[in-house]
PDB file of N, CA and C in Angstrom:
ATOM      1  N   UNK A   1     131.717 152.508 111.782  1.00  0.00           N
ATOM      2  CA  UNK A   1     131.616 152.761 113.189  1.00  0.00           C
ATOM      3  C   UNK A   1     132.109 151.543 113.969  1.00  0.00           C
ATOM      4  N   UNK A   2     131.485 150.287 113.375  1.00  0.00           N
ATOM      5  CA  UNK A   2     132.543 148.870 114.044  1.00  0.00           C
ATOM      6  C   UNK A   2     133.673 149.230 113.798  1.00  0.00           C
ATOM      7  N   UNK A   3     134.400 149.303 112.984  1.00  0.00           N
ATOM      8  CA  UNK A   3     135.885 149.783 113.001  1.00  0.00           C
ATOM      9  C   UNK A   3     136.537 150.446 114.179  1.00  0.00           C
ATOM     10  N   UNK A   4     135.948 151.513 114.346  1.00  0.00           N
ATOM     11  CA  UNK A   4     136.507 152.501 115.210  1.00  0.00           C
ATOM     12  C   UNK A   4     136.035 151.899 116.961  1.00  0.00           C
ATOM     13  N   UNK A   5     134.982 151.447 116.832  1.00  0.00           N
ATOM     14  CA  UNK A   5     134.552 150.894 118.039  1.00  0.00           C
ATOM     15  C   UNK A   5     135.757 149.691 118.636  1.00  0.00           C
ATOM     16  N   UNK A   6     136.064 149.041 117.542  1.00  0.00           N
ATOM     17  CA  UNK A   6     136.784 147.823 117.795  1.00  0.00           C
ATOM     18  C   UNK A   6     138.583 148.159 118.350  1.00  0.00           C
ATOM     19  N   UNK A   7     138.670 149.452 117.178  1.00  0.00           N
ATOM     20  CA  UNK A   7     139.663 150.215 117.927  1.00  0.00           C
ATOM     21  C   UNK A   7     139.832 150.932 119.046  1.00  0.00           C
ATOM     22  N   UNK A   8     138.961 150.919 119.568  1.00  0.00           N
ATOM     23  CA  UNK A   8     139.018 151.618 120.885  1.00  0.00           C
ATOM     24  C   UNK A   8     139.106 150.594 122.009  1.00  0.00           C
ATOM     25  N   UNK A   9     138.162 149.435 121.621  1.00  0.00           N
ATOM     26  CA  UNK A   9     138.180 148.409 122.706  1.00  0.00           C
ATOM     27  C   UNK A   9     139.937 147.858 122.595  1.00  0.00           C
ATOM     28  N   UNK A  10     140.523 147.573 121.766  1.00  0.00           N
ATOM     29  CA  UNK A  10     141.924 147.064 121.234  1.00  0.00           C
ATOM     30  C   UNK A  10     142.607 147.875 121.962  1.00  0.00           C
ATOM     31  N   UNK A  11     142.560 149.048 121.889  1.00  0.00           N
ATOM     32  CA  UNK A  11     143.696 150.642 123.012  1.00  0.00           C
ATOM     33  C   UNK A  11     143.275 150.274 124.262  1.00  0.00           C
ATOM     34  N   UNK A  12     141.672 150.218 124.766  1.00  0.00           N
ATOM     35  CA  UNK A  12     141.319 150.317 125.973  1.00  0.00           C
ATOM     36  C   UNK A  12     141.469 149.387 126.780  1.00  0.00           C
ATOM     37  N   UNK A  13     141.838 147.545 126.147  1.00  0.00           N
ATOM     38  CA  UNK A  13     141.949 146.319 126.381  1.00  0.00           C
ATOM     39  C   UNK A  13     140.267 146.002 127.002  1.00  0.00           C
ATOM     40  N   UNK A  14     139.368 146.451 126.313  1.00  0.00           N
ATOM     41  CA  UNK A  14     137.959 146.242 126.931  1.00  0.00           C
ATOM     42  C   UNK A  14     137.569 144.693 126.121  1.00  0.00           C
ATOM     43  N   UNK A  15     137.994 144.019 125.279  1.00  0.00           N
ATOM     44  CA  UNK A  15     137.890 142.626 124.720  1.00  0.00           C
ATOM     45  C   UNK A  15     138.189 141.937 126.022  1.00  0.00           C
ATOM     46  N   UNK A  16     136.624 141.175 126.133  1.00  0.00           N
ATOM     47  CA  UNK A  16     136.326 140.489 127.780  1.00  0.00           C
ATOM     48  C   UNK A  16     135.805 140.810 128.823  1.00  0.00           C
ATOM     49  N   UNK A  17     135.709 142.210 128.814  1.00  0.00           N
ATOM     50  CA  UNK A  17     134.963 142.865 129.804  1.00  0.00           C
ATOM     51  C   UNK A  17     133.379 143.601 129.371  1.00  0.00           C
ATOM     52  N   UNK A  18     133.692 143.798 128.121  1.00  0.00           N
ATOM     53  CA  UNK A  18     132.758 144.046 127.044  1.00  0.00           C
ATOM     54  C   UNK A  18     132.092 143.255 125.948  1.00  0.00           C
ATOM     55  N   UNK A  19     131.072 143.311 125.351  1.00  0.00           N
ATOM     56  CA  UNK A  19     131.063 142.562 123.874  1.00  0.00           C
ATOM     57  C   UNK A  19     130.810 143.651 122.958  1.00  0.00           C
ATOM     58  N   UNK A  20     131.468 143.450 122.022  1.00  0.00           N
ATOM     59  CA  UNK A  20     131.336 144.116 120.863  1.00  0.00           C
ATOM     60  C   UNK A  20     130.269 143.120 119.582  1.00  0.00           C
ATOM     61  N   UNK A  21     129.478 143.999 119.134  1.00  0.00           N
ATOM     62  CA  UNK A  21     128.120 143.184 118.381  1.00  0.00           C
ATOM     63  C   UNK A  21     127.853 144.115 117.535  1.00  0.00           C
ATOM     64  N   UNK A  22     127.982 143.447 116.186  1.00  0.00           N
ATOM     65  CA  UNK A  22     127.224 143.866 114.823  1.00  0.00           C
ATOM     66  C   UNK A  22     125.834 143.593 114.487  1.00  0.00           C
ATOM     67  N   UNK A  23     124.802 144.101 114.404  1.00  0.00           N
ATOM     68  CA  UNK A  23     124.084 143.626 113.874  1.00  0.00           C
ATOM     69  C   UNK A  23     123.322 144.685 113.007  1.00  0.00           C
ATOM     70  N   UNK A  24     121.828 143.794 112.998  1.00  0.00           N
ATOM     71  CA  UNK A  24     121.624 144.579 111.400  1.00  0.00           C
ATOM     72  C   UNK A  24     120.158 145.847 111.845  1.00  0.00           C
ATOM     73  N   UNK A  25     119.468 146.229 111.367  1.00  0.00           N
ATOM     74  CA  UNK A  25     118.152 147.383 111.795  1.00  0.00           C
ATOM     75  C   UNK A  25     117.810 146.960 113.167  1.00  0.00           C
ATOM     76  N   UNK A  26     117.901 147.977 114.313  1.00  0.00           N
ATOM     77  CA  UNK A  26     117.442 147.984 115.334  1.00  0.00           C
ATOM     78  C   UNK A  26     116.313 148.936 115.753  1.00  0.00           C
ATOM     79  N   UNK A  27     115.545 149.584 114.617  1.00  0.00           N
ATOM     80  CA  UNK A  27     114.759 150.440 114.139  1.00  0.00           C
ATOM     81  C   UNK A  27     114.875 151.245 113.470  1.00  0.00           C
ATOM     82  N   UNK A  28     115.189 152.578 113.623  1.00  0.00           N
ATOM     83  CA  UNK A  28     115.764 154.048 113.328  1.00  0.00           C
ATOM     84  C   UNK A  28     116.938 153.901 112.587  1.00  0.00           C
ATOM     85  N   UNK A  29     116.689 153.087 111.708  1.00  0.00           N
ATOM     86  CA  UNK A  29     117.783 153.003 110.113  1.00  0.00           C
ATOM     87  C   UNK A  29     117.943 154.303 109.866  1.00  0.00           C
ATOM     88  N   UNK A  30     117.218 155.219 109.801  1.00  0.00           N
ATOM     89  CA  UNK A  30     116.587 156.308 108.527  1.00  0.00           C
ATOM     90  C   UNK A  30     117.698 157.580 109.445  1.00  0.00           C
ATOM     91  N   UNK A  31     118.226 157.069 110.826  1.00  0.00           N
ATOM     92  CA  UNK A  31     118.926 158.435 111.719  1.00  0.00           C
ATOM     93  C   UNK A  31     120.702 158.202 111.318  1.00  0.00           C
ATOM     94  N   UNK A  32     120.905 156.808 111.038  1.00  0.00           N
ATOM     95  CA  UNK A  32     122.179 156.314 110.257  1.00  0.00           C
ATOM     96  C   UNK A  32     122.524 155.140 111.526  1.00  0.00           C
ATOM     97  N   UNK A  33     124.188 155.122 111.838  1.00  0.00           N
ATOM     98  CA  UNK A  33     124.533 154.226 112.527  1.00  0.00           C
ATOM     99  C   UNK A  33     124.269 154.157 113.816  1.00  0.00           C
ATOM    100  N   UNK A  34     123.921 153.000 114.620  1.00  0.00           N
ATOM    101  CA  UNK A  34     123.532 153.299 116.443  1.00  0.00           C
ATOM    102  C   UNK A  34     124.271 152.120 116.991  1.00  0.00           C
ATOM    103  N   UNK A  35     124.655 152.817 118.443  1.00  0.00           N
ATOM    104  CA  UNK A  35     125.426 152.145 119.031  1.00  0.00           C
ATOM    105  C   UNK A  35     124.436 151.775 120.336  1.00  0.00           C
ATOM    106  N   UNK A  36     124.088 150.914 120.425  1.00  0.00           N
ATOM    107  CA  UNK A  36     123.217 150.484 122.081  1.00  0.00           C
ATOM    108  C   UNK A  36     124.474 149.809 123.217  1.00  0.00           C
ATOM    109  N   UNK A  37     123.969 150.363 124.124  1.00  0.00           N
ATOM    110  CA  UNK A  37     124.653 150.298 125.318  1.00  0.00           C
ATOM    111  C   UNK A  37     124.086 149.307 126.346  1.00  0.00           C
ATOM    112  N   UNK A  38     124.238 148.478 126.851  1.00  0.00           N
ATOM    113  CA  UNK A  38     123.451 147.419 127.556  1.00  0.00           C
ATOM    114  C   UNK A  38     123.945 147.043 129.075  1.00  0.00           C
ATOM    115  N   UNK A  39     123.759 147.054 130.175  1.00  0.00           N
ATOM    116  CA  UNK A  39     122.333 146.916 130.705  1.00  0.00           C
ATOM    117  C   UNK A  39     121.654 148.172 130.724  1.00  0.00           C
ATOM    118  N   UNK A  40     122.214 149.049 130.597  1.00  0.00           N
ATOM    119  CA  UNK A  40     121.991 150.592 130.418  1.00  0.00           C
ATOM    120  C   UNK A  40     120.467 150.847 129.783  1.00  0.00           C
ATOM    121  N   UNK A  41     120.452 150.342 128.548  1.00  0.00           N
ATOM    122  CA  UNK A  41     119.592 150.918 127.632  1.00  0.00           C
ATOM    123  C   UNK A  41     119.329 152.148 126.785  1.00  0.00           C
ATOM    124  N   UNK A  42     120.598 151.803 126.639  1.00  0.00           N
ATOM    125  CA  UNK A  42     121.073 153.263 125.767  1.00  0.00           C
ATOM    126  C   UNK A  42     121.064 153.509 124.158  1.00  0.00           C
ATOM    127  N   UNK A  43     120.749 154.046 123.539  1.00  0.00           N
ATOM    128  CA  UNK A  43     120.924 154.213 122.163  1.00  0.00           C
ATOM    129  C   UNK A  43     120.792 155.468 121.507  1.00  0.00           C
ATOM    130  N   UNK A  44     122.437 155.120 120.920  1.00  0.00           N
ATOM    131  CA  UNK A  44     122.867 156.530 120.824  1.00  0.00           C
ATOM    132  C   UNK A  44     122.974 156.626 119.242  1.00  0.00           C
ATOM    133  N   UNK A  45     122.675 157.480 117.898  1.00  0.00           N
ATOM    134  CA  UNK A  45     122.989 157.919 117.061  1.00  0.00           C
ATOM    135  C   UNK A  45     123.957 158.506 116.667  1.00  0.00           C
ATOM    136  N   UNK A  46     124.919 158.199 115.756  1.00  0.00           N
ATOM    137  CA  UNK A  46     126.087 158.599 115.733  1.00  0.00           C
ATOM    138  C   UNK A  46     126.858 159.038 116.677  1.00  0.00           C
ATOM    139  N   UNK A  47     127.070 157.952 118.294  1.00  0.00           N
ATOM    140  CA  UNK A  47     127.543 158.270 118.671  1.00  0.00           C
ATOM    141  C   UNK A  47     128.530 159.137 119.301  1.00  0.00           C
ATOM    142  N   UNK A  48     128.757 160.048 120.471  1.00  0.00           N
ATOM    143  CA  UNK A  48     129.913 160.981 120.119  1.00  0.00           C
ATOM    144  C   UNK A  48     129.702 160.432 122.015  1.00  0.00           C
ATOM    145  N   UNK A  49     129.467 160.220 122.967  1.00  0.00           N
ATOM    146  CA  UNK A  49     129.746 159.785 124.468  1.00  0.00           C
ATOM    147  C   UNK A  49     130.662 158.765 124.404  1.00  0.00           C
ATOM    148  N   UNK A  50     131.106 157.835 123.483  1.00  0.00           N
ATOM    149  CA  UNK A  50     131.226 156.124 123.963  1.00  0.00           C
ATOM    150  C   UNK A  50     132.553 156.356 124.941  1.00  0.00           C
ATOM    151  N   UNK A  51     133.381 157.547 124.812  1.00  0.00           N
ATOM    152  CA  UNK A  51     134.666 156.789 125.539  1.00  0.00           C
ATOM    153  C   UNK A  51     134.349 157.160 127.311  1.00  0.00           C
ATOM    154  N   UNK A  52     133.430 158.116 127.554  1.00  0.00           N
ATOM    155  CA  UNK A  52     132.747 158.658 128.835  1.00  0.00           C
ATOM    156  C   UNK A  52     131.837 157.232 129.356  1.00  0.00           C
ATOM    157  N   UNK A  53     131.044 156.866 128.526  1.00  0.00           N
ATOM    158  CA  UNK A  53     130.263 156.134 128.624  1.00  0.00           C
ATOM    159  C   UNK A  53     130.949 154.508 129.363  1.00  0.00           C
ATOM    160  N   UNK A  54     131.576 154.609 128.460  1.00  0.00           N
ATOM    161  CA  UNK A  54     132.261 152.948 129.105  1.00  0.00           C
ATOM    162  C   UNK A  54     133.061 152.942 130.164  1.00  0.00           C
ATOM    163  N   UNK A  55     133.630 153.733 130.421  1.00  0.00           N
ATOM    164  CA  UNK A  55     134.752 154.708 131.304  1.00  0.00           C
ATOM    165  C   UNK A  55     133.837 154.734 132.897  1.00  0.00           C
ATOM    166  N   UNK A  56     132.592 155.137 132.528  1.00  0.00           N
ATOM    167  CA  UNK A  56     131.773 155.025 133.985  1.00  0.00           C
ATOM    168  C   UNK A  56     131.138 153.750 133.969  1.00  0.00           C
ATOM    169  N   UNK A  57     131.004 152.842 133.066  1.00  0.00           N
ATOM    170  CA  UNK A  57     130.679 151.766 133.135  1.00  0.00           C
ATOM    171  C   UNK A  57     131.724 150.555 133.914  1.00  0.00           C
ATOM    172  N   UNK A  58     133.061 150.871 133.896  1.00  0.00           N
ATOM    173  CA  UNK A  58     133.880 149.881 134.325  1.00  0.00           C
ATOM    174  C   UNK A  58     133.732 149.902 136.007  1.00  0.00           C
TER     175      UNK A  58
END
């Protein structure tokens, strides 16, 4: 999911306006990969919003 995330910021030129962050259990291991959204407070499970999401964020 970093992969694809990183590719999108790379197309979207969002490197600088954004941070992109790996890290490790943010609870809810057991639902699979999560993407949190910040100042927002968002956390999403297998994502499927992010390109809406950042899009109203700019």
């Amino acid at each position: 999911m970093l992969m694809a995330f990183a590719k999108e910021f790379e197309q979207q030129d969002l490197f600088g306006r954004f941070a992109l962050v790996q890290t490790g259990c943010m609870g809810p291991c057991f639902e699979g990969p999560i993407a949190a959204v910040f100042p927002d407070n968002v956390f999403w499970t297998w994502p499927r919003q992010t390109r809406g999401h950042h899009k109203r964020s700019t």
